[in-house]
Protein backbone atom coordinates (compact mmCIF):
# COMPACT_ATOMS: atom_id res chain seq x y z
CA UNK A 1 -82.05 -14.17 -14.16
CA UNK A 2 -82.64 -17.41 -15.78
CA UNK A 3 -82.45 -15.85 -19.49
CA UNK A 4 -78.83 -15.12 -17.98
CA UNK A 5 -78.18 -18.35 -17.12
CA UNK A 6 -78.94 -19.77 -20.28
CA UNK A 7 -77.13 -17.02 -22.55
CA UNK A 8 -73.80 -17.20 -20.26
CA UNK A 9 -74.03 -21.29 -20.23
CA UNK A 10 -74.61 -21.73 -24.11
CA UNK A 11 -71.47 -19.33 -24.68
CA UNK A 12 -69.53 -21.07 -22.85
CA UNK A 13 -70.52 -24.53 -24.29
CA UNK A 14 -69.89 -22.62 -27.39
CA UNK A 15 -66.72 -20.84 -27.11
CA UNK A 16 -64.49 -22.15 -23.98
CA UNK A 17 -61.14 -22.79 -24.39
CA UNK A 18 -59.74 -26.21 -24.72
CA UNK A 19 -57.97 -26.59 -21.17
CA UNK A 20 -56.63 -30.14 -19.83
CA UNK A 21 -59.09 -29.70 -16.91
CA UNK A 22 -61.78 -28.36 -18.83
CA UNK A 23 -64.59 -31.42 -17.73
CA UNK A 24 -62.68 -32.35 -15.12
CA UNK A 25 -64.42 -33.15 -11.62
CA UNK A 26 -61.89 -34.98 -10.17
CA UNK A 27 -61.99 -32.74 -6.54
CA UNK A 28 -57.69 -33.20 -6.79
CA UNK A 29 -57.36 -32.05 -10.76
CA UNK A 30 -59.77 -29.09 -10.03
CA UNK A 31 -57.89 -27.94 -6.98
CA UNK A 32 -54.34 -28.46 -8.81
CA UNK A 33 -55.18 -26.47 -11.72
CA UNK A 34 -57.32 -23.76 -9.92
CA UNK A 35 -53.43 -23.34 -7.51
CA UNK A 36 -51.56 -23.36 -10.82
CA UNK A 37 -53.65 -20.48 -12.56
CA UNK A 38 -53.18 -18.18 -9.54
CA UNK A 39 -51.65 -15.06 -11.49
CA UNK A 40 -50.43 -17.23 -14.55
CA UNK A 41 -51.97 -17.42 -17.77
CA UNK A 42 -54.41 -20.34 -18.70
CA UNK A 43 -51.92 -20.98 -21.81
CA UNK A 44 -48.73 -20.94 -19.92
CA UNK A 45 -50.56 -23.59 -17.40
CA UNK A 46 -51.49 -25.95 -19.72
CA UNK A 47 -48.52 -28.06 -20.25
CA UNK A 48 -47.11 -27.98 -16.72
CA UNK A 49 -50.13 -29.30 -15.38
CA UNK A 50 -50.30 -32.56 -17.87
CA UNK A 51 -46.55 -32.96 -16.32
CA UNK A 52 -47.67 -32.55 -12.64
CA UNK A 53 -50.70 -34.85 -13.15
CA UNK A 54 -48.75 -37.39 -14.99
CA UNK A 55 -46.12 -36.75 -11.26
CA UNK A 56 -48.76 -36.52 -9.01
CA UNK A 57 -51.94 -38.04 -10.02
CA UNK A 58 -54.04 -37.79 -6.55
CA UNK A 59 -53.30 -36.61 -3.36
CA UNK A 60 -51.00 -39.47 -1.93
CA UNK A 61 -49.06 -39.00 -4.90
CA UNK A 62 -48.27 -35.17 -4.31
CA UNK A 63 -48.32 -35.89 0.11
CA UNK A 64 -45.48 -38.82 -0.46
CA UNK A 65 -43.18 -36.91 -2.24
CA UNK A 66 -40.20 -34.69 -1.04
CA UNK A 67 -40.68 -31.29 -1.37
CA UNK A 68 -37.46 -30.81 -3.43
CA UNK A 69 -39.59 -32.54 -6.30
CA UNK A 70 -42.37 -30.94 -5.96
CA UNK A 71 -40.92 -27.41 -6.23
CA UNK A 72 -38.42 -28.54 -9.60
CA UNK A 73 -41.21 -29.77 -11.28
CA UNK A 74 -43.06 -26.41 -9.88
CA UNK A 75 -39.99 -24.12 -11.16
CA UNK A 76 -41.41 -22.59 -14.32
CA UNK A 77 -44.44 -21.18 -12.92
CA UNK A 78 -43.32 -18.72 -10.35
CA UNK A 79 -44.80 -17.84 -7.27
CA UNK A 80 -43.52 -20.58 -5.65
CA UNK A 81 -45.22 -20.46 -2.16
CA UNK A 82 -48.31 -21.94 -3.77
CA UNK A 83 -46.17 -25.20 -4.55
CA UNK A 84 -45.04 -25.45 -0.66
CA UNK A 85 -48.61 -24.55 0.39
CA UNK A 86 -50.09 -27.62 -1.77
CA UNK A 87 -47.52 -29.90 -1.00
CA UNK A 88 -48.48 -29.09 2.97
CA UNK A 89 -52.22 -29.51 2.20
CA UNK A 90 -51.37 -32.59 0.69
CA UNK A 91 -49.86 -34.27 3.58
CA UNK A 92 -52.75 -32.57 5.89
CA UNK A 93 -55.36 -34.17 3.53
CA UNK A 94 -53.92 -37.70 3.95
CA UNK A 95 -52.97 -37.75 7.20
CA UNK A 96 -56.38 -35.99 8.43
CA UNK A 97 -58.55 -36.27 6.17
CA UNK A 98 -57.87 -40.31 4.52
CA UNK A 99 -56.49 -38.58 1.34
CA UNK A 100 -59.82 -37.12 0.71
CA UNK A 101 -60.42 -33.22 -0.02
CA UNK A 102 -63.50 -31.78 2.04
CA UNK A 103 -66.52 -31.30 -0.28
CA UNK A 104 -67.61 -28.11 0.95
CA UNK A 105 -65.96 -24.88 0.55
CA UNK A 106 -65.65 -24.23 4.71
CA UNK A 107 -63.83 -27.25 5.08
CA UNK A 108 -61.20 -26.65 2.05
CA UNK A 109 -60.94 -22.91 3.45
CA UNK A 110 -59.42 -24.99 7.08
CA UNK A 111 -56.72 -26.53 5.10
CA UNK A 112 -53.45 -24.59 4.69
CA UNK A 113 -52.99 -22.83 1.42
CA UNK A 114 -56.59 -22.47 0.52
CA UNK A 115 -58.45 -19.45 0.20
CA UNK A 116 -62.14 -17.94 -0.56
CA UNK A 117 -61.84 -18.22 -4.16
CA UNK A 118 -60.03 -21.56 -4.44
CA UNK A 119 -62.19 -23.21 -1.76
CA UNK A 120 -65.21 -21.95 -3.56
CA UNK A 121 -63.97 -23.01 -7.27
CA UNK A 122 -63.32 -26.26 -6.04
CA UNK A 123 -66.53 -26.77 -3.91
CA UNK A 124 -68.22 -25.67 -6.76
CA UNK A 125 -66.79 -27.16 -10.29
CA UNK A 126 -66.27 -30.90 -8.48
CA UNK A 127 -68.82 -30.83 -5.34
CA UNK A 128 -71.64 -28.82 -7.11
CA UNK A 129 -71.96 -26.74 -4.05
CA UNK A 130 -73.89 -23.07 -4.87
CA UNK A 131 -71.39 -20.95 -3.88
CA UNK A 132 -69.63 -17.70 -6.47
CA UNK A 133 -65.88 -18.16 -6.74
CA UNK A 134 -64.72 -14.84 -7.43
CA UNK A 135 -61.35 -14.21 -8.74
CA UNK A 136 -60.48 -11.24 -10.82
CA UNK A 137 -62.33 -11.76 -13.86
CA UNK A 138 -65.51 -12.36 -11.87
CA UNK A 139 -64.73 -8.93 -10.32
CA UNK A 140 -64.70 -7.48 -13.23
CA UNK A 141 -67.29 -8.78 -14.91
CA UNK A 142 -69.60 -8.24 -12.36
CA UNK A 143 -68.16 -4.12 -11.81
CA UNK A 144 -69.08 -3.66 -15.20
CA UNK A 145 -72.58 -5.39 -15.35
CA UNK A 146 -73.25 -3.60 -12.14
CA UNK A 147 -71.42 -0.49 -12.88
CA UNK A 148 -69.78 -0.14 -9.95
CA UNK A 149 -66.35 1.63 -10.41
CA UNK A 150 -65.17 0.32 -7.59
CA UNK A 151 -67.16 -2.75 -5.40
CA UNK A 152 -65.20 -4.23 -2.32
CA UNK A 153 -65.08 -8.15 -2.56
CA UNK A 154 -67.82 -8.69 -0.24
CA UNK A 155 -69.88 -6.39 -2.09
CA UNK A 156 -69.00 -8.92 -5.48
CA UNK A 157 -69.63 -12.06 -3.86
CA UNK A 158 -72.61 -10.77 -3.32
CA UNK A 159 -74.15 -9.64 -6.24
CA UNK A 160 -72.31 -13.02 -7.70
CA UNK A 161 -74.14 -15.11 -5.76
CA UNK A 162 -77.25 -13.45 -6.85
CA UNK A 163 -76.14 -14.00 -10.44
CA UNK A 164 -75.30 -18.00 -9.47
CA UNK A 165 -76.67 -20.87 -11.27
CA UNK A 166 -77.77 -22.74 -8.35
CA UNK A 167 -78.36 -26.05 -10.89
CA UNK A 168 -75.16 -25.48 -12.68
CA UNK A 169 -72.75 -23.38 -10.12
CA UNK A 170 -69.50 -25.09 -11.61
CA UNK A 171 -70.39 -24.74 -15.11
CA UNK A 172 -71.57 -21.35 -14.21
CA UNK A 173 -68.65 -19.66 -12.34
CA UNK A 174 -66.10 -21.59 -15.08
CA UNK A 175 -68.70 -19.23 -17.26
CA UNK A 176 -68.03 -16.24 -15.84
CA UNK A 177 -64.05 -16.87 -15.33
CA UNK A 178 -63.96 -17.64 -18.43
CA UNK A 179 -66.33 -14.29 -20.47
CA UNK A 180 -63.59 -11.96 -18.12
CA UNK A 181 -60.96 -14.15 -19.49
CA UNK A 182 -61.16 -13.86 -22.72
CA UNK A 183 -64.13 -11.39 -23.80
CA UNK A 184 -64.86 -8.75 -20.98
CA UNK A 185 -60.72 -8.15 -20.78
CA UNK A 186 -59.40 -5.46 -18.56
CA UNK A 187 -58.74 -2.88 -21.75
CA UNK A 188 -60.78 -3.17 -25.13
CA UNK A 189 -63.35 -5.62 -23.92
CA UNK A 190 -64.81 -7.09 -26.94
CA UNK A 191 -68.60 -6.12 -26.03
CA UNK A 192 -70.09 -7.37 -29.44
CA UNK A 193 -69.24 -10.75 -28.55
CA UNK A 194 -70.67 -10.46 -25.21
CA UNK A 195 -73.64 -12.89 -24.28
CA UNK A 196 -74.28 -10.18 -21.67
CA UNK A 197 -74.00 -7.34 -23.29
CA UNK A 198 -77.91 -6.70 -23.42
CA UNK A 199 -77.49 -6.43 -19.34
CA UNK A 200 -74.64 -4.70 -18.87
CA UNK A 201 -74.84 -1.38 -17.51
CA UNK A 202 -71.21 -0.59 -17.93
CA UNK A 203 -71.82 -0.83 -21.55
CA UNK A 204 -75.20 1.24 -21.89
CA UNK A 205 -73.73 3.97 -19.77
CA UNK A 206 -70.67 3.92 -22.11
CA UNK A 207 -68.11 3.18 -19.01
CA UNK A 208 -66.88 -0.66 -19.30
CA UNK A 209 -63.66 0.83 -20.17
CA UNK A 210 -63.40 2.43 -16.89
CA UNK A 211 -64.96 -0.16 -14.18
CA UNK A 212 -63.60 -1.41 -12.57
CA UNK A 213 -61.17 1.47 -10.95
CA UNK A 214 -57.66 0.43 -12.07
CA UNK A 215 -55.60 0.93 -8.61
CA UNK A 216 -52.21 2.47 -8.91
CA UNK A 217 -49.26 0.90 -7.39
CA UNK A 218 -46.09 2.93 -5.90
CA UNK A 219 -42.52 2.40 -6.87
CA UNK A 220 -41.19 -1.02 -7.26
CA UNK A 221 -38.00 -1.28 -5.05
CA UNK A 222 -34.80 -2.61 -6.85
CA UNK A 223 -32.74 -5.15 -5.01
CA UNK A 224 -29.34 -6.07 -6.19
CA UNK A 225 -26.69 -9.02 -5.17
CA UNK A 226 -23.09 -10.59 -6.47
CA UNK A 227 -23.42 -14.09 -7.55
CA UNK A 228 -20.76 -15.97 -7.59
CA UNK A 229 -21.13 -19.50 -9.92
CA UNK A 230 -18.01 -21.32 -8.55
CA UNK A 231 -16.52 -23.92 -10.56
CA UNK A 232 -14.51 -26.72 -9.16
CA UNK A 233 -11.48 -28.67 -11.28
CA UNK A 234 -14.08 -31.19 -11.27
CA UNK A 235 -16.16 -29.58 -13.49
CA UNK A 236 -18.90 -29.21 -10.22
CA UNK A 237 -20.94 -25.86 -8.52
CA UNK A 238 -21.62 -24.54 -5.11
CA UNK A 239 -25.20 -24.13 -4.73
CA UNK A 240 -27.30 -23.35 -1.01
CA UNK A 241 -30.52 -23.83 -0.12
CA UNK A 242 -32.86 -21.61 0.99
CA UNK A 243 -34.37 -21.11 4.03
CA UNK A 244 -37.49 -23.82 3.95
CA UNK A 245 -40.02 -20.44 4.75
CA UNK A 246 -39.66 -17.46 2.95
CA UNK A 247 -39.22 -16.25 -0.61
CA UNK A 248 -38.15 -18.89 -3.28
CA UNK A 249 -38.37 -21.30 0.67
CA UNK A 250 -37.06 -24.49 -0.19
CA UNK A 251 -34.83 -24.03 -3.75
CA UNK A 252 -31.65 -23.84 -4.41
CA UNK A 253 -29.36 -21.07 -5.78
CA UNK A 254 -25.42 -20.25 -6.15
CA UNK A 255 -24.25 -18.20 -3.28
CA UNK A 256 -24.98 -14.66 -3.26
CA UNK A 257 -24.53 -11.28 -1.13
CA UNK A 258 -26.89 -8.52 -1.23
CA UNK A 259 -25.27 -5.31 -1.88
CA UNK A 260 -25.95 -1.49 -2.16
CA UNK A 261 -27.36 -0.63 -5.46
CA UNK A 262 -24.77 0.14 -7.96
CA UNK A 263 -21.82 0.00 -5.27
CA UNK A 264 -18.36 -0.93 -6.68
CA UNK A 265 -18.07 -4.60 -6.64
CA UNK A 266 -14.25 -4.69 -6.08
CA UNK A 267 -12.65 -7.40 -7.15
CA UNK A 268 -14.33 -9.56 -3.74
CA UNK A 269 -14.63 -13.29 -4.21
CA UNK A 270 -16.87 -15.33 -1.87
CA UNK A 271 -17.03 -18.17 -0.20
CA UNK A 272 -20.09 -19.91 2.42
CA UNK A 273 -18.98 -20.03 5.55
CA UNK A 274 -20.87 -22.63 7.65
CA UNK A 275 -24.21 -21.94 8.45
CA UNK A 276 -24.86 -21.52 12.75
CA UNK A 277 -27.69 -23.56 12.34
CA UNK A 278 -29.81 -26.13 9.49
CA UNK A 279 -32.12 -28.85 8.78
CA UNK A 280 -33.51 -29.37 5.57
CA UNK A 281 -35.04 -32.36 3.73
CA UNK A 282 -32.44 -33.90 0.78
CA UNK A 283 -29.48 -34.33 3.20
CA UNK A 284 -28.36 -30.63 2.14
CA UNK A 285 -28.81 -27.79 4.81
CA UNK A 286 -30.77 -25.08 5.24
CA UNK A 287 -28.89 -22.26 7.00
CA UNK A 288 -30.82 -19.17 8.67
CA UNK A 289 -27.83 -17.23 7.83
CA UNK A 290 -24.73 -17.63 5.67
CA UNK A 291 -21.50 -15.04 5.76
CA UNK A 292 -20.48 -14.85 1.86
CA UNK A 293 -17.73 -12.34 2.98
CA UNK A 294 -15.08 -14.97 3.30
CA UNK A 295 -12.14 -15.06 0.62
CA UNK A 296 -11.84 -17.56 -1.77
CA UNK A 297 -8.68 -17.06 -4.17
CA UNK A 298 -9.51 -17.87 -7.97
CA UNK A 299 -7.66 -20.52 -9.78
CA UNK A 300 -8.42 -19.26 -13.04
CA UNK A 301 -9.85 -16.79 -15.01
CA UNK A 302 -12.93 -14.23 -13.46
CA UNK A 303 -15.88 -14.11 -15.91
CA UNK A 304 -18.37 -11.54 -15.52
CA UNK A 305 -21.58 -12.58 -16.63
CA UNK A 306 -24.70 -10.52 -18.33
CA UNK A 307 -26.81 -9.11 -15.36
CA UNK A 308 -29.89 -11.08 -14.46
CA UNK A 309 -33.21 -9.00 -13.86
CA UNK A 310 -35.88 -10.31 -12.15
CA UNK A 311 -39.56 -8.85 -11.38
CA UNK A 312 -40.84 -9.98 -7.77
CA UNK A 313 -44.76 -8.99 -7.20
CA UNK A 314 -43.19 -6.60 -4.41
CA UNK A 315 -39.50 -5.65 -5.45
CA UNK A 316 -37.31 -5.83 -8.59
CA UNK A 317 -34.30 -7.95 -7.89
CA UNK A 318 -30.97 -7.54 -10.16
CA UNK A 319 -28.44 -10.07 -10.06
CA UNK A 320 -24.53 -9.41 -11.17
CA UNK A 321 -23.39 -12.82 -11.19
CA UNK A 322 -19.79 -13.87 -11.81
CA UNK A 323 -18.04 -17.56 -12.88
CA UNK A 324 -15.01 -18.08 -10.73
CA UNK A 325 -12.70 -21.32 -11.30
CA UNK A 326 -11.45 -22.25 -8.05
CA UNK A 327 -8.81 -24.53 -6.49
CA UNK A 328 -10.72 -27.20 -4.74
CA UNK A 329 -14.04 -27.79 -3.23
CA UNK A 330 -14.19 -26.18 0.27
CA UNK A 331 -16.45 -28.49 3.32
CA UNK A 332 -20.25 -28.96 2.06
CA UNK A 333 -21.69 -28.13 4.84
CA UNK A 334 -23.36 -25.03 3.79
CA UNK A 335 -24.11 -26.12 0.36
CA UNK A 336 -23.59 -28.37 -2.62
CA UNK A 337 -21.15 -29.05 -5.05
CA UNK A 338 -23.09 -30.73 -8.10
CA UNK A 339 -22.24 -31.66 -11.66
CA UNK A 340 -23.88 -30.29 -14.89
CA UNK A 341 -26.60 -32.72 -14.94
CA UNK A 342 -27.67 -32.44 -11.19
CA UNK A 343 -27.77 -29.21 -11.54
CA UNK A 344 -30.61 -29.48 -14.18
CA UNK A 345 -32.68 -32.02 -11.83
CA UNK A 346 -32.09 -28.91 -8.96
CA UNK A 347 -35.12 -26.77 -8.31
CA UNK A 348 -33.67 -23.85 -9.46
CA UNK A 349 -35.86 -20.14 -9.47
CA UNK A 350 -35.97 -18.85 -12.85
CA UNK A 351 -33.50 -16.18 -12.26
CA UNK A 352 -31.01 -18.97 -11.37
CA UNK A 353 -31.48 -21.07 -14.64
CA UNK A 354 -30.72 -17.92 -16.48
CA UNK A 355 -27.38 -17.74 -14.50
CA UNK A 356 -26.62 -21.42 -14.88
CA UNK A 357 -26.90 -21.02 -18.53
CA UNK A 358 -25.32 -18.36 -18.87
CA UNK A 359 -22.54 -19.84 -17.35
CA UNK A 360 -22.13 -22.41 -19.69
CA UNK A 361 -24.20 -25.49 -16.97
């Protein structure tokens, strides 16, 4: 085990990527940029999180600030729950906890937002605590030295902790993130290059291609809804909120009505009726429910815009959005009419900025 050790550790000294958290043991940095690498590339991170640290430097920082900040500066990285979730944890951490994360991985696993792996990558890298984090490269890398074509998670973590560094556990599991990263890669792993390689039983049985068991997923729904971009003789937009829980909870968007898939859109113009009920931090509020059935007579010309296709981890959603020049501005009480610029300091879902430019915001 310890000629492991040393042949996974001197790889990595020798080939890691240069990461802004690479070094790092700040317990708040690690934590940060183990939430932002969730199902996003290490590349696509990188600049987004010198932004957010620059925003946000420690916990107070991220716990003090409204939650409408948190999610624009949040907006280009997608699965947006993880934002709310650290933004909650944040506040937790101060108010319980004097602004200081737990150093052990049970007590990061009680706050919200913070699973297994994150509690275990974070316990590890900045507490030095001997515990695997196991995310899916681990998994993989450890199916294939194994040759298991298809281990259950508690059957990883515990050949992983076997593997463990117990002197080096941070520098260890960064190790073995990183070989599945960017060496033993889900198709064409590059075996040569693998400090491994001479224990890999994947390899000498001629199977790494195949382990682990790639698990089919069924049909991707598709989703569809008009979007209507009003514009005001002011030059202003209606946007809503969303719902603070939820899908995209918390961001904004222009009024929309789900519809049947490919059903004739009419020539229907909307307009938000007042929500029953709201609440929501930023003075705007957050209905439960909004009726976008109400006529709204154009004052102008209807555009119809290119369709806007976005992929959800559980449903595709289309959106046929349309720019509508109306008379006035109706009551804001289910939304907001905002200017050009406003609109850019909005947390808006990707989906939406493709709308707004499209648009001509």
């Amino acid at each position: 085990m310890e000629a492991i050790h040393e042949r996974l550790l001197a790889w990595f000294e020798a080939h890691k990527r240069d990461l802004p958290w690479r070094g790092i043991r700040d317990p708040y940095a690690v934590w940060i940029s183990e939430v932002m690498l969730q199902q996003t590339r290490a590349a696509f991170v990188a600049p987004y999180y010198r932004r957010w640290m620059e925003r946000f430097p420690d916990v107070g920082a991220l716990a003090d600030a409204d939650l409408g900040e948190v999610l624009r500066l949040w907006r280009e990285l997608g699965y947006y729950a993880r934002a709310r979730n650290a933004h909650r944890c944040a506040r937790q951490v101060r108010d319980e906890h004097g602004g200081v994360l737990p150093s052990s991985a049970a007590g990061l696993r009680a706050l919200p937002g913070i699973g297994p792996y994150t509690a275990a990558a974070v316990a590890s890298i900045a507490f030095g605590e001997a515990v695997p984090a196991v995310d899916g490269n681990v998994r993989r890398v450890v199916a294939r030295l194994f040759d298991l074509p298809d281990p259950s998670l508690a059957q990883v973590r515990d050949l992983a902790a076997g593997l463990l560094d117990r002197t080096r556990p941070g520098d260890f599991n960064e190790a073995m993130m990183e070989l599945g990263a960017t060496v033993c890669t889900p198709r064409s792993p590059s075996c040569e290059a693998c400090p491994l390689a001479a224990d890999c039983r994947a390899r000498a049985a001629g199977t790494a291609a195949e382990r682990p068991l790639r698990r089919r997923r069924g049909p991707v729904p598709t989703r569809t809804w008009d979007v209507q971009v009003a514009v005001s003789p002011r030059g202003r937009t209606l946007v809503v909120r969303r719902p603070r829980e939820g899908l995209l909870g918390g961001m904004w968007e222009f009024p929309a009505v789900e519809v049947a898939d490919g059903a004739d859109r009419g020539g229907r113009l909307m307009k938000v009726a007042e929500p029953a009920v709201g609440g929501a931090e930023g003075g705007a509020r957050a209905p439960a429910a909004r009726s976008m059935e109400v006529a709204e007579p154009a004052a102008g010309p209807v555009v119809e815009l290119p369709p806007v296709t976005h992929r959800f981890s559980h449903f595709t959603a289309v959106y046929q959005p349309r720019r509508v020049e109306v008379a006035a501005e109706w009551g804001e009480a289910a939304g907001r009419w905002v200017t050009p610029s406003e609109l850019a300091d909005l947390a808006l879902p990707v989906a939406q900025q493709r709308i707004a430019r499209a648009a001509g915001f």
